[in-house]
PDB file of N, CA and C in Angstrom:
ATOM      1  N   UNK A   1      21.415 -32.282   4.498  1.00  0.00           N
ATOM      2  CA  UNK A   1      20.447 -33.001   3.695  1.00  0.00           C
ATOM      3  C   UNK A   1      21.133 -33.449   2.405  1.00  0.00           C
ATOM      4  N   UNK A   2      20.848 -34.435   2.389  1.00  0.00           N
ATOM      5  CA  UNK A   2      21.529 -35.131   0.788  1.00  0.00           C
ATOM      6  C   UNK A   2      20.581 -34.538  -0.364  1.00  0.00           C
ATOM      7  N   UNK A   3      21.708 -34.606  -1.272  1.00  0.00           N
ATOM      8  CA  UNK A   3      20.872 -34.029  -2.791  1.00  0.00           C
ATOM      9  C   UNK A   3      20.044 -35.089  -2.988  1.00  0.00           C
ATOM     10  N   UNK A   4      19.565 -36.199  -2.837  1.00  0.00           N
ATOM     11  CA  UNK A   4      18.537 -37.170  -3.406  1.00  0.00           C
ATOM     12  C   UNK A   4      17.035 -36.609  -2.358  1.00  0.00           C
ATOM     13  N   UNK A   5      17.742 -36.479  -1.320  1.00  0.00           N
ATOM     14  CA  UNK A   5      16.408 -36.487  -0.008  1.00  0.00           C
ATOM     15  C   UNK A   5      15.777 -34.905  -0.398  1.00  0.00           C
ATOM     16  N   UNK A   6      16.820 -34.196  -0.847  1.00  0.00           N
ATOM     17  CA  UNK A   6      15.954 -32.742  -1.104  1.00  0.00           C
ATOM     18  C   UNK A   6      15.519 -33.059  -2.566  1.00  0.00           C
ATOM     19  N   UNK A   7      15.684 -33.529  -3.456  1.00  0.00           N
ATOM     20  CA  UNK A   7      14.664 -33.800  -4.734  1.00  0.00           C
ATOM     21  C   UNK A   7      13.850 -34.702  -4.070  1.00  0.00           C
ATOM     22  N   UNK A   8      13.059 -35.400  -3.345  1.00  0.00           N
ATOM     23  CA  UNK A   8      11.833 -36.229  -2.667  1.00  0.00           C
ATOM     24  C   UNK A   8      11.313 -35.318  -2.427  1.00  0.00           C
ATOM     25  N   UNK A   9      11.500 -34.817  -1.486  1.00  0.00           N
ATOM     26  CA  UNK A   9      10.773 -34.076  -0.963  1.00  0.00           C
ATOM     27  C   UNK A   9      10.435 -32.342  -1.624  1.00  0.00           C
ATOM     28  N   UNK A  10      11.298 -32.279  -2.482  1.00  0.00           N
ATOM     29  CA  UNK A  10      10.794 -31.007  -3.712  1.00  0.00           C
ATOM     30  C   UNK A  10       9.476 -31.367  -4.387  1.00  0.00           C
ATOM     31  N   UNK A  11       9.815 -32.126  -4.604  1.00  0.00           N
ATOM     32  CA  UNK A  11       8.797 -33.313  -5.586  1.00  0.00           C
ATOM     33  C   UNK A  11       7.607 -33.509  -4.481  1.00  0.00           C
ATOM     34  N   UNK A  12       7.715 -33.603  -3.565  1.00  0.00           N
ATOM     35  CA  UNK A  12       6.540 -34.275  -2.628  1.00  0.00           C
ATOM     36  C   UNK A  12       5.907 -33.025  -2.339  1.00  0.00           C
ATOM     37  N   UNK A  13       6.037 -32.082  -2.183  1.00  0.00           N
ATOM     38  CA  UNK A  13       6.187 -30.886  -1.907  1.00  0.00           C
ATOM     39  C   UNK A  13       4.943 -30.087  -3.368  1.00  0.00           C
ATOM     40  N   UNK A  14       5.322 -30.202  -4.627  1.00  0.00           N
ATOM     41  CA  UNK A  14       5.057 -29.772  -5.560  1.00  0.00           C
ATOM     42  C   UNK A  14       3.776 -30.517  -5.585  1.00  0.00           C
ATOM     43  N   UNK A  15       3.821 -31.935  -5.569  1.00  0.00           N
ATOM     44  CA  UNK A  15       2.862 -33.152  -5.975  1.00  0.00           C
ATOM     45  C   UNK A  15       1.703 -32.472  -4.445  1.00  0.00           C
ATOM     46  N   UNK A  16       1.792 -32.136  -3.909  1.00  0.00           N
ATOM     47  CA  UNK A  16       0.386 -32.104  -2.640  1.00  0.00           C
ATOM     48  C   UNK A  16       0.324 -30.528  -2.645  1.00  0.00           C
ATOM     49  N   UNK A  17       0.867 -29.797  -3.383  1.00  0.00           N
ATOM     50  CA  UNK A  17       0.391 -28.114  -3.528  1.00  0.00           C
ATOM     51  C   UNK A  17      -0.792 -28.549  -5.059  1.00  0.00           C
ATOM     52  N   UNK A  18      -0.300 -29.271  -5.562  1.00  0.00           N
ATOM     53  CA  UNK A  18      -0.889 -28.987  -7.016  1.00  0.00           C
ATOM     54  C   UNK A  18      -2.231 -30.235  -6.782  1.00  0.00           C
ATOM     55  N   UNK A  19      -1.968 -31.324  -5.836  1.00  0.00           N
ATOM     56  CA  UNK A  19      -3.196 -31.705  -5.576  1.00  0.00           C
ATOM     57  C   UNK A  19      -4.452 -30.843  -4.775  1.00  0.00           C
ATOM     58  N   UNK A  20      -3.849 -29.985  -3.921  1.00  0.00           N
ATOM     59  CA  UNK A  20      -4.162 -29.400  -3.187  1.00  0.00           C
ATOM     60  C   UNK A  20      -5.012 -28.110  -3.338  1.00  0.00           C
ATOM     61  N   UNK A  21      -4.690 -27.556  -4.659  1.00  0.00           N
ATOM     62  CA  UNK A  21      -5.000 -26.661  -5.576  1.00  0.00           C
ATOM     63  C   UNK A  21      -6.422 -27.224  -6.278  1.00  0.00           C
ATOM     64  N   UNK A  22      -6.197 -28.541  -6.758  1.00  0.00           N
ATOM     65  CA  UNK A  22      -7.265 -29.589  -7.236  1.00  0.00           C
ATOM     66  C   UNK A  22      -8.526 -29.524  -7.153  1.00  0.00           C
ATOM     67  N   UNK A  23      -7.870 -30.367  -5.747  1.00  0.00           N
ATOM     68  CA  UNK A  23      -9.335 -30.501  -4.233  1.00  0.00           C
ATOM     69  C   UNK A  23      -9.949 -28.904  -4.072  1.00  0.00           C
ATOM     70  N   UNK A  24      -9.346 -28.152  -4.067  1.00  0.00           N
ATOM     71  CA  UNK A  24     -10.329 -26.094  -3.214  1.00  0.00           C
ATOM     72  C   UNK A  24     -10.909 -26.529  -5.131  1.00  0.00           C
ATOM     73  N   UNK A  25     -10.807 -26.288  -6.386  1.00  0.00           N
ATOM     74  CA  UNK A  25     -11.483 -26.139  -7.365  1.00  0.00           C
ATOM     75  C   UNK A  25     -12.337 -26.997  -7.110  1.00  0.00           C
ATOM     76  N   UNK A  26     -12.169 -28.249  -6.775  1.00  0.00           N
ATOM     77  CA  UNK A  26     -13.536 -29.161  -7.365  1.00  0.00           C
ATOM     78  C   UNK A  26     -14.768 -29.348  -5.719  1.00  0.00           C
ATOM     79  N   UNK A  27     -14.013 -28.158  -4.787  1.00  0.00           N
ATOM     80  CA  UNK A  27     -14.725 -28.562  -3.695  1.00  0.00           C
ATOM     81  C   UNK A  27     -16.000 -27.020  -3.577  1.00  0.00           C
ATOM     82  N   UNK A  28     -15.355 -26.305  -4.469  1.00  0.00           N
ATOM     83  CA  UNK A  28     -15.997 -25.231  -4.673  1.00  0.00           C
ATOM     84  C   UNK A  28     -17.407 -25.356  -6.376  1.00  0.00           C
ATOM     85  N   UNK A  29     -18.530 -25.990  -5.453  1.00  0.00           N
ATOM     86  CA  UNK A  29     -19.513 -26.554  -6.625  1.00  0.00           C
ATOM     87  C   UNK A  29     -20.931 -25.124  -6.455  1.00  0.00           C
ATOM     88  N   UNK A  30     -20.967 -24.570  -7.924  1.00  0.00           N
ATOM     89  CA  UNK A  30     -22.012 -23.493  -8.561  1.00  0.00           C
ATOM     90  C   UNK A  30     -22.987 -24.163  -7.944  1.00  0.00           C
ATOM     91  N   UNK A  31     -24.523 -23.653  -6.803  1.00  0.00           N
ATOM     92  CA  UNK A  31     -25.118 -24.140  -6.654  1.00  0.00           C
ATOM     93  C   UNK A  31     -26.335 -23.464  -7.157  1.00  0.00           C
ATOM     94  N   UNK A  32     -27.817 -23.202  -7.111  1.00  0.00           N
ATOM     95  CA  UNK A  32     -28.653 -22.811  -7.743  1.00  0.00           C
ATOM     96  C   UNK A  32     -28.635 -21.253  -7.229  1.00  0.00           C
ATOM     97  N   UNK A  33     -29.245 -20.078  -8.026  1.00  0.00           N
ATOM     98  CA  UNK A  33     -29.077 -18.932  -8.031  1.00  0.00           C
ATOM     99  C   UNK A  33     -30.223 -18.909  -6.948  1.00  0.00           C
ATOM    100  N   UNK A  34     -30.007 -17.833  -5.974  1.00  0.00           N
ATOM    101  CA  UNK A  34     -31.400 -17.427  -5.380  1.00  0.00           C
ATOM    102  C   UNK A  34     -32.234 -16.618  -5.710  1.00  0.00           C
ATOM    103  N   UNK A  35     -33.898 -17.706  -5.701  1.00  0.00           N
ATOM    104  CA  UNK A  35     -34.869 -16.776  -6.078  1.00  0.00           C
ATOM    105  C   UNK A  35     -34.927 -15.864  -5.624  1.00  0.00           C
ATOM    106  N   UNK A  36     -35.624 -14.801  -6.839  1.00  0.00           N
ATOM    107  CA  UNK A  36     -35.977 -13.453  -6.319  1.00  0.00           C
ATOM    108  C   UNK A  36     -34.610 -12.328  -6.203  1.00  0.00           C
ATOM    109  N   UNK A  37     -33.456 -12.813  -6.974  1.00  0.00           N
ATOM    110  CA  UNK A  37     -32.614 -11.793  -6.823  1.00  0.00           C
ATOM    111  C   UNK A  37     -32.007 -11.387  -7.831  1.00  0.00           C
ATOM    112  N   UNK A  38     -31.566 -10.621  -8.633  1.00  0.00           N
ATOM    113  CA  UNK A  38     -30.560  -9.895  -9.370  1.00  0.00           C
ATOM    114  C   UNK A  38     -29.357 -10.557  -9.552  1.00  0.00           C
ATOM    115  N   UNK A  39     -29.024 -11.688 -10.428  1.00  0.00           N
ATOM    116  CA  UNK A  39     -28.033 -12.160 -10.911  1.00  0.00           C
ATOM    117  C   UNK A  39     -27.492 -12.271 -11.647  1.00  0.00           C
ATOM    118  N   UNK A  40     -25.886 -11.935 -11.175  1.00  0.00           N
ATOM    119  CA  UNK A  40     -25.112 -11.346 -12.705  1.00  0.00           C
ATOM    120  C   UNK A  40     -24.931 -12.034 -13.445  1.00  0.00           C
ATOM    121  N   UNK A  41     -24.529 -11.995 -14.865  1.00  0.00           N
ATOM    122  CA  UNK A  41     -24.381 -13.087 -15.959  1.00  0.00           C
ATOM    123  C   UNK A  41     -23.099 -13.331 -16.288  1.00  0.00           C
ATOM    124  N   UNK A  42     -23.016 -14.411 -16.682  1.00  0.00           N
ATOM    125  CA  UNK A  42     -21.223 -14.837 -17.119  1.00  0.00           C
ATOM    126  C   UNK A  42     -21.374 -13.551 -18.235  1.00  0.00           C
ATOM    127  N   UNK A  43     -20.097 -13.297 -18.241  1.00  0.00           N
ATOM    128  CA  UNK A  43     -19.245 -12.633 -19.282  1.00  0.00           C
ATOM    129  C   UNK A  43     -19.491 -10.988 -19.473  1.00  0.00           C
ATOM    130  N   UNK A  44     -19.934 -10.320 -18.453  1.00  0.00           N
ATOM    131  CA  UNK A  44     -20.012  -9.483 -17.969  1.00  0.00           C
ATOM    132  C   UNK A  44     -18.749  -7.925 -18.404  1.00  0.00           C
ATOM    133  N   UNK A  45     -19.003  -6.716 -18.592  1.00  0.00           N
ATOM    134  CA  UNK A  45     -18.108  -6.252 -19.200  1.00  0.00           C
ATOM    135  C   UNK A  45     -16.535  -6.253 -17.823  1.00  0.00           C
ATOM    136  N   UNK A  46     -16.790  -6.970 -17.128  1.00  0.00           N
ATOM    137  CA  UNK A  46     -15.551  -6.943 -16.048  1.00  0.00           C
ATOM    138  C   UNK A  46     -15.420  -8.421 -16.252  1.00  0.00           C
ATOM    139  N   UNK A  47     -15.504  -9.436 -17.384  1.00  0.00           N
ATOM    140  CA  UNK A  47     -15.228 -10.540 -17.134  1.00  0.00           C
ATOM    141  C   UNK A  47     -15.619 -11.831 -16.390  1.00  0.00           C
ATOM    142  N   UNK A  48     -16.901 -11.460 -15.846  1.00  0.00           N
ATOM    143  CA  UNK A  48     -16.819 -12.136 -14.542  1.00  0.00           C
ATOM    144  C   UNK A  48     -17.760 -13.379 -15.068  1.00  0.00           C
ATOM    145  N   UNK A  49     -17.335 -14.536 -14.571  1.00  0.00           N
ATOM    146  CA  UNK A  49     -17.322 -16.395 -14.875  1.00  0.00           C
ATOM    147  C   UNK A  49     -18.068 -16.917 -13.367  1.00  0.00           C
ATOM    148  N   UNK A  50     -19.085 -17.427 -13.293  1.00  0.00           N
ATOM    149  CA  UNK A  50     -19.837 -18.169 -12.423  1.00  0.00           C
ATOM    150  C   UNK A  50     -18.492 -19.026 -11.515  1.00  0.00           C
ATOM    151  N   UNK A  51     -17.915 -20.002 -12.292  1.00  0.00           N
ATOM    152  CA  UNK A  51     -17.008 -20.525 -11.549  1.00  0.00           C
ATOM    153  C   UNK A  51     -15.610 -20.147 -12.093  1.00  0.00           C
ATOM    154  N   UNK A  52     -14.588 -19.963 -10.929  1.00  0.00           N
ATOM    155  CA  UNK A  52     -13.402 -19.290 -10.979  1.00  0.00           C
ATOM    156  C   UNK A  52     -12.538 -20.333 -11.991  1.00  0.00           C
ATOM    157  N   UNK A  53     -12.931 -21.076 -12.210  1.00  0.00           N
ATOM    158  CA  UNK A  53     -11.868 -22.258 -12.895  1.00  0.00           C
ATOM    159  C   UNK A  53     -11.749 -22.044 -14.293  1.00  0.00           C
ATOM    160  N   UNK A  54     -13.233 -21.349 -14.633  1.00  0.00           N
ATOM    161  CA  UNK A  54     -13.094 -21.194 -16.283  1.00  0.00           C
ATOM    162  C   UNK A  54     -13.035 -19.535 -16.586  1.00  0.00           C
ATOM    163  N   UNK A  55     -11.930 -19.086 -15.717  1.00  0.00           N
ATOM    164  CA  UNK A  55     -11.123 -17.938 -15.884  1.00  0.00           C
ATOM    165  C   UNK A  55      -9.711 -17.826 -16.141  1.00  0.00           C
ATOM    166  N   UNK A  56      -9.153 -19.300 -15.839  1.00  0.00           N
ATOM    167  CA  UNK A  56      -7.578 -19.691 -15.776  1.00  0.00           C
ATOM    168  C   UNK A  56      -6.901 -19.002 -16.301  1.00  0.00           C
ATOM    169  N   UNK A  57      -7.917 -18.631 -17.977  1.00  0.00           N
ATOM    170  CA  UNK A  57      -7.103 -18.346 -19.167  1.00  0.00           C
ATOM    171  C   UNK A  57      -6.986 -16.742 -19.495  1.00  0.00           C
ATOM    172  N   UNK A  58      -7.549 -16.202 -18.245  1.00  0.00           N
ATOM    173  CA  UNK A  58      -7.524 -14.353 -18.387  1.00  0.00           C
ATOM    174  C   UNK A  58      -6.066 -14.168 -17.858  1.00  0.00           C
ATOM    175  N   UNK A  59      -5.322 -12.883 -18.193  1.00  0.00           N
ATOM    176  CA  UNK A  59      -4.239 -12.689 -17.759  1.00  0.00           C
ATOM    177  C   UNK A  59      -4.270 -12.216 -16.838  1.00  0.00           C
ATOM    178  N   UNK A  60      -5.389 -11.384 -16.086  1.00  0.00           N
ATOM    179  CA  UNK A  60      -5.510 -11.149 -14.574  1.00  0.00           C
ATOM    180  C   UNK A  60      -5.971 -12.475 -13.555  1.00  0.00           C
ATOM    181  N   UNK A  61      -6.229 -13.628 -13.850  1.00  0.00           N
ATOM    182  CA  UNK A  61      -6.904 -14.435 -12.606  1.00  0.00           C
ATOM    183  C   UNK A  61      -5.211 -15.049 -11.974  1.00  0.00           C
ATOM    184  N   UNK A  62      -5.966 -15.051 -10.499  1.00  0.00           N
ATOM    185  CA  UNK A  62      -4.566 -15.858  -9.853  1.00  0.00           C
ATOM    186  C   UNK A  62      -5.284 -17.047  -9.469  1.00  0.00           C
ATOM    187  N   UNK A  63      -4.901 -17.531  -9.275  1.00  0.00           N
ATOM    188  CA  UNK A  63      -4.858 -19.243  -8.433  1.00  0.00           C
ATOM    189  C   UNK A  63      -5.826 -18.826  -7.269  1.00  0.00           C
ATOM    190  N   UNK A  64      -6.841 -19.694  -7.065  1.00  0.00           N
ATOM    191  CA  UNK A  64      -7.199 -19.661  -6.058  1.00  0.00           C
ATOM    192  C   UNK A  64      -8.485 -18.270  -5.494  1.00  0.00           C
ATOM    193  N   UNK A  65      -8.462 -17.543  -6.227  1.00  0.00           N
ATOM    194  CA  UNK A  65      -8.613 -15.905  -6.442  1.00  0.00           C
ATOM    195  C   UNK A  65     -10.320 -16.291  -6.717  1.00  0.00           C
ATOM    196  N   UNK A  66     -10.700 -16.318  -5.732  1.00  0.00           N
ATOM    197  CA  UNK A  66     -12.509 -16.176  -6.013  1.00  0.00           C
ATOM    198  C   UNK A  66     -13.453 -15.214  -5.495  1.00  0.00           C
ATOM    199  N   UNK A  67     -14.873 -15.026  -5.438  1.00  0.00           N
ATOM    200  CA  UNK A  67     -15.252 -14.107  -5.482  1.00  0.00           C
ATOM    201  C   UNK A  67     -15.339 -14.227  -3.609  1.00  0.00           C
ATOM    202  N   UNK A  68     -15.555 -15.364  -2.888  1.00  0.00           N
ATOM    203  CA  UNK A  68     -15.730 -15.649  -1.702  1.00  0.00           C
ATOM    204  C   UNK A  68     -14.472 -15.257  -1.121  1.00  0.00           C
ATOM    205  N   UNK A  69     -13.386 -14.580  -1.515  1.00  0.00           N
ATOM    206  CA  UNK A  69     -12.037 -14.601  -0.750  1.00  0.00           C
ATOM    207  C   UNK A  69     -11.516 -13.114  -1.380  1.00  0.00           C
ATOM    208  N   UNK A  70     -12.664 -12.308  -2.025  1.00  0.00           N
ATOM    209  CA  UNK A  70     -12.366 -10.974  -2.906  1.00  0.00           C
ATOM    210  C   UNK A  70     -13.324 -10.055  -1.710  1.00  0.00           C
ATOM    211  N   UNK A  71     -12.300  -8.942  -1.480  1.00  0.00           N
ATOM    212  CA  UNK A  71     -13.207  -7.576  -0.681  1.00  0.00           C
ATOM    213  C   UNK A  71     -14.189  -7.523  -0.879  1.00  0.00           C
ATOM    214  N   UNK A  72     -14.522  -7.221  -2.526  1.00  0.00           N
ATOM    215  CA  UNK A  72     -16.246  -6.998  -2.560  1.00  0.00           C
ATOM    216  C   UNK A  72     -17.493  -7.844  -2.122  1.00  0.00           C
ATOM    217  N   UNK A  73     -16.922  -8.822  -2.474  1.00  0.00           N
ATOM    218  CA  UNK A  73     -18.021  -9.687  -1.993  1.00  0.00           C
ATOM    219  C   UNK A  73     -18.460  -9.999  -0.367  1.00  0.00           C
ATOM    220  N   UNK A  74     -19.678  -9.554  -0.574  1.00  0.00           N
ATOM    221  CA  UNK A  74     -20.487  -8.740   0.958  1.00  0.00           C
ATOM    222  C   UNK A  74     -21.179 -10.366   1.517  1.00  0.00           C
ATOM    223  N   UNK A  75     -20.074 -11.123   2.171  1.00  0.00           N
ATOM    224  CA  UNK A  75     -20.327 -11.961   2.809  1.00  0.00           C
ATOM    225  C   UNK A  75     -21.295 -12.393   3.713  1.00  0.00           C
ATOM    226  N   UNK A  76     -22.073 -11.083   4.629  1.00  0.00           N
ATOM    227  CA  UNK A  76     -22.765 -11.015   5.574  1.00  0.00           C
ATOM    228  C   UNK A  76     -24.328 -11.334   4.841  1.00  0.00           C
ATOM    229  N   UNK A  77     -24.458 -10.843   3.565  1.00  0.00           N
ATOM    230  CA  UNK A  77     -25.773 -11.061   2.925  1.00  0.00           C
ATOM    231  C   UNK A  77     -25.999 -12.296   1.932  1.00  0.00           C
ATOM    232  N   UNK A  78     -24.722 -13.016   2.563  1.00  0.00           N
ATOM    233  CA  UNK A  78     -24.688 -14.041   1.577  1.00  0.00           C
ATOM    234  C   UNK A  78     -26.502 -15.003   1.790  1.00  0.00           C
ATOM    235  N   UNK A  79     -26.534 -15.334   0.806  1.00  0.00           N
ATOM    236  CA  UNK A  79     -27.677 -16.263   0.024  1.00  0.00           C
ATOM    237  C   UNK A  79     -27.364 -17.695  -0.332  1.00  0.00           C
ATOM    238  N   UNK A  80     -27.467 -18.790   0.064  1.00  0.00           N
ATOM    239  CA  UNK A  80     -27.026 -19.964  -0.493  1.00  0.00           C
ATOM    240  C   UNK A  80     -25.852 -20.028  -1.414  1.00  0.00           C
ATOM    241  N   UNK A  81     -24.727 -19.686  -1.107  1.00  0.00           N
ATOM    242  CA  UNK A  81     -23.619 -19.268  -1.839  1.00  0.00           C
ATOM    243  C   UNK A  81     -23.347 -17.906  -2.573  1.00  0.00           C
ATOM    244  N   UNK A  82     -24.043 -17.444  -2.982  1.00  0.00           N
ATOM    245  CA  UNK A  82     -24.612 -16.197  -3.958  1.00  0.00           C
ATOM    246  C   UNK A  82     -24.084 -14.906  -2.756  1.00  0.00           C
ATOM    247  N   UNK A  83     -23.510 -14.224  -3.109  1.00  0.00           N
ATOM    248  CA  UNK A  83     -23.469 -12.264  -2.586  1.00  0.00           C
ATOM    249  C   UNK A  83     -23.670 -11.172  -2.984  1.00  0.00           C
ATOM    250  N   UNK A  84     -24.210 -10.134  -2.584  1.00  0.00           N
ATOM    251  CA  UNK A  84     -23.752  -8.787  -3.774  1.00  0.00           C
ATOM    252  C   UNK A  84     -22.573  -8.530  -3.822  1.00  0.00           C
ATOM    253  N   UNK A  85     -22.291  -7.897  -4.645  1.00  0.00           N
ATOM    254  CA  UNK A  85     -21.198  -7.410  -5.340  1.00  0.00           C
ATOM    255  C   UNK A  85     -21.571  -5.711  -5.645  1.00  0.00           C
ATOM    256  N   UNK A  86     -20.545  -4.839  -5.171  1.00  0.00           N
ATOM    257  CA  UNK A  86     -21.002  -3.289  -5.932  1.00  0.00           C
ATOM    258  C   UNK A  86     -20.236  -3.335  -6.445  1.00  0.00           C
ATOM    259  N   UNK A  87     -19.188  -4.418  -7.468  1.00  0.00           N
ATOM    260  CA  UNK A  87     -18.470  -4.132  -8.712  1.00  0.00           C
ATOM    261  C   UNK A  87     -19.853  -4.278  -9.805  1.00  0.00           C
ATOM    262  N   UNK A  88     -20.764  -5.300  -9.331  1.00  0.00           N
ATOM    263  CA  UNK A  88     -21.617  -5.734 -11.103  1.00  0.00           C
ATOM    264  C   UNK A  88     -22.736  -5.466  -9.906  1.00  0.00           C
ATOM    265  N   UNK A  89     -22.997  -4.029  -9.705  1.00  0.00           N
ATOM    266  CA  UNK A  89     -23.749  -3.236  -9.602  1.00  0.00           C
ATOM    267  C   UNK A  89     -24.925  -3.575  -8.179  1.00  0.00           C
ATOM    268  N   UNK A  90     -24.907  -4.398  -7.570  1.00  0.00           N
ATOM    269  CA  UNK A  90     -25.168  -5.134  -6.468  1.00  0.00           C
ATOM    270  C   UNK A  90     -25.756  -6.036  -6.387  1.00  0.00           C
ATOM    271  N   UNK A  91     -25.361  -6.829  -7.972  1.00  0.00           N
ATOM    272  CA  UNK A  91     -26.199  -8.209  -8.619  1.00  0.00           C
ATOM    273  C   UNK A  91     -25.211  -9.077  -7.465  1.00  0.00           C
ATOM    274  N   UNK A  92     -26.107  -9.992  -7.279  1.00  0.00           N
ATOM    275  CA  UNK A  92     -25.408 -11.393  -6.585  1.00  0.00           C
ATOM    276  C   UNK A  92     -24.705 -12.405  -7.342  1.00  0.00           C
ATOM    277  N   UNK A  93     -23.453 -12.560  -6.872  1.00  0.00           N
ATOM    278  CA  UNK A  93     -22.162 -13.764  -7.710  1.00  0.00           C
ATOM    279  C   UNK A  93     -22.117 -14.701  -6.865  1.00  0.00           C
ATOM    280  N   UNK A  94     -21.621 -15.350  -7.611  1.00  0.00           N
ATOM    281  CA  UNK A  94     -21.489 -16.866  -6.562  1.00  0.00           C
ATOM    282  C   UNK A  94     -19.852 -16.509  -5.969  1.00  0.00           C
ATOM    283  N   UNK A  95     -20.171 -17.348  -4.757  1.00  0.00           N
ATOM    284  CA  UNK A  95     -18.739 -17.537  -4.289  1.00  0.00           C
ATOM    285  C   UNK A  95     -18.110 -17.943  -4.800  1.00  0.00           C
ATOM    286  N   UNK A  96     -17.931 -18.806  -5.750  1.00  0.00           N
ATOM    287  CA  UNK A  96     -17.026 -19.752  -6.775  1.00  0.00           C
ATOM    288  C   UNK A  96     -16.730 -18.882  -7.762  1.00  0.00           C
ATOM    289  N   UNK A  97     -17.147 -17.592  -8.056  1.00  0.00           N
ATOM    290  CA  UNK A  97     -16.618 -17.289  -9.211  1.00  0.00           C
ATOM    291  C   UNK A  97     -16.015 -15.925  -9.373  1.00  0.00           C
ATOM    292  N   UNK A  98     -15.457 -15.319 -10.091  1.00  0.00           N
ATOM    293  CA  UNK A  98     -14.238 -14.862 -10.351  1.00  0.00           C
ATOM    294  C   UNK A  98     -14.582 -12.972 -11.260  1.00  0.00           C
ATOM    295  N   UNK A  99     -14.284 -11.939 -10.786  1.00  0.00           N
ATOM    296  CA  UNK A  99     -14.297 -10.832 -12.462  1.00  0.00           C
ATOM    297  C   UNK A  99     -12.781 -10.240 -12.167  1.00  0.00           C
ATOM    298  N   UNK A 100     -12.419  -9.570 -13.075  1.00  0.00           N
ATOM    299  CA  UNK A 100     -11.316  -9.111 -12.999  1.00  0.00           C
ATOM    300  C   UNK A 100     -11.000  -8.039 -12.097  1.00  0.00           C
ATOM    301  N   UNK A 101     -11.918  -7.395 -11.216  1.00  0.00           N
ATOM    302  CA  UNK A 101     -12.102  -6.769 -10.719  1.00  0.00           C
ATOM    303  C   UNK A 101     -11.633  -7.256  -9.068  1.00  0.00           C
ATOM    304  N   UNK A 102     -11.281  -8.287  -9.019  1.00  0.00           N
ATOM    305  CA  UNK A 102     -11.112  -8.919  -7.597  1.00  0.00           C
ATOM    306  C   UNK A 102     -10.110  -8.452  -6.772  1.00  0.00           C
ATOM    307  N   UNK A 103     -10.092  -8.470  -5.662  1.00  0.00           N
ATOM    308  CA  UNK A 103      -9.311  -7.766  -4.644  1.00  0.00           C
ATOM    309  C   UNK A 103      -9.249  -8.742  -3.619  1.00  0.00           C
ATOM    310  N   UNK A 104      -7.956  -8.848  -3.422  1.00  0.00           N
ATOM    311  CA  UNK A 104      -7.293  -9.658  -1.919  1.00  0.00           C
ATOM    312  C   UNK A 104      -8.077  -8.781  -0.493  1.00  0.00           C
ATOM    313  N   UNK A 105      -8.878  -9.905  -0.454  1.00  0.00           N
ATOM    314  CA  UNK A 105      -9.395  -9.118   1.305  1.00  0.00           C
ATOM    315  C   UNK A 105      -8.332  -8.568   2.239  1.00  0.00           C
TER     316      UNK A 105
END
């Protein structure tokens, strides 16, 4: 491989991870809380942000790292986006969003 063809494609490479990254944030939209349930509040003593995007700036969030892709969140009882959580006590979070408390399934 020539040194020009491997900088293209480094570059091409970088340019569709970081679009790519983009698209999962803006495809992941807060939708209304469900009535009748126990919902946790932004800023919570574990940190935790409705949507994962306006966590960027904690030194624990990773990329990508939401509550829909975290162990705790009890998928099976999901609610119009919304789950319990037995980190914030078995209040319902949205899938989109984020506490420091998150765990790689």
């Amino acid at each position: 491989m020539k040194r020009r063809d491997f900088f293209k494609t480094s570059l091409m490479s970088l340019a569709t991870f970081v679009a790519g990254r983009e698209a999962f944030a803006a495809a992941c939209k807060v939708g209304a809380a469900p009535a009748g349930k126990r919902v946790a509040k932004n800023k919570s003593r574990l940190d935790y942000v409705l949507n994962a995007v306006d966590a960027k700036g904690h030194k624990k969030y990773k990329p990508n790292s939401t509550c829909l892709n975290c162990k705790w969140y009890k998928k099976k009882k999901e609610t119009g986006g919304y789950a319990p959580c037995p980190m914030m006590a078995n209040k319902y979070v949205s899938a989109c969003g984020w506490c420091k408390s998150w765990k790689k399934m």
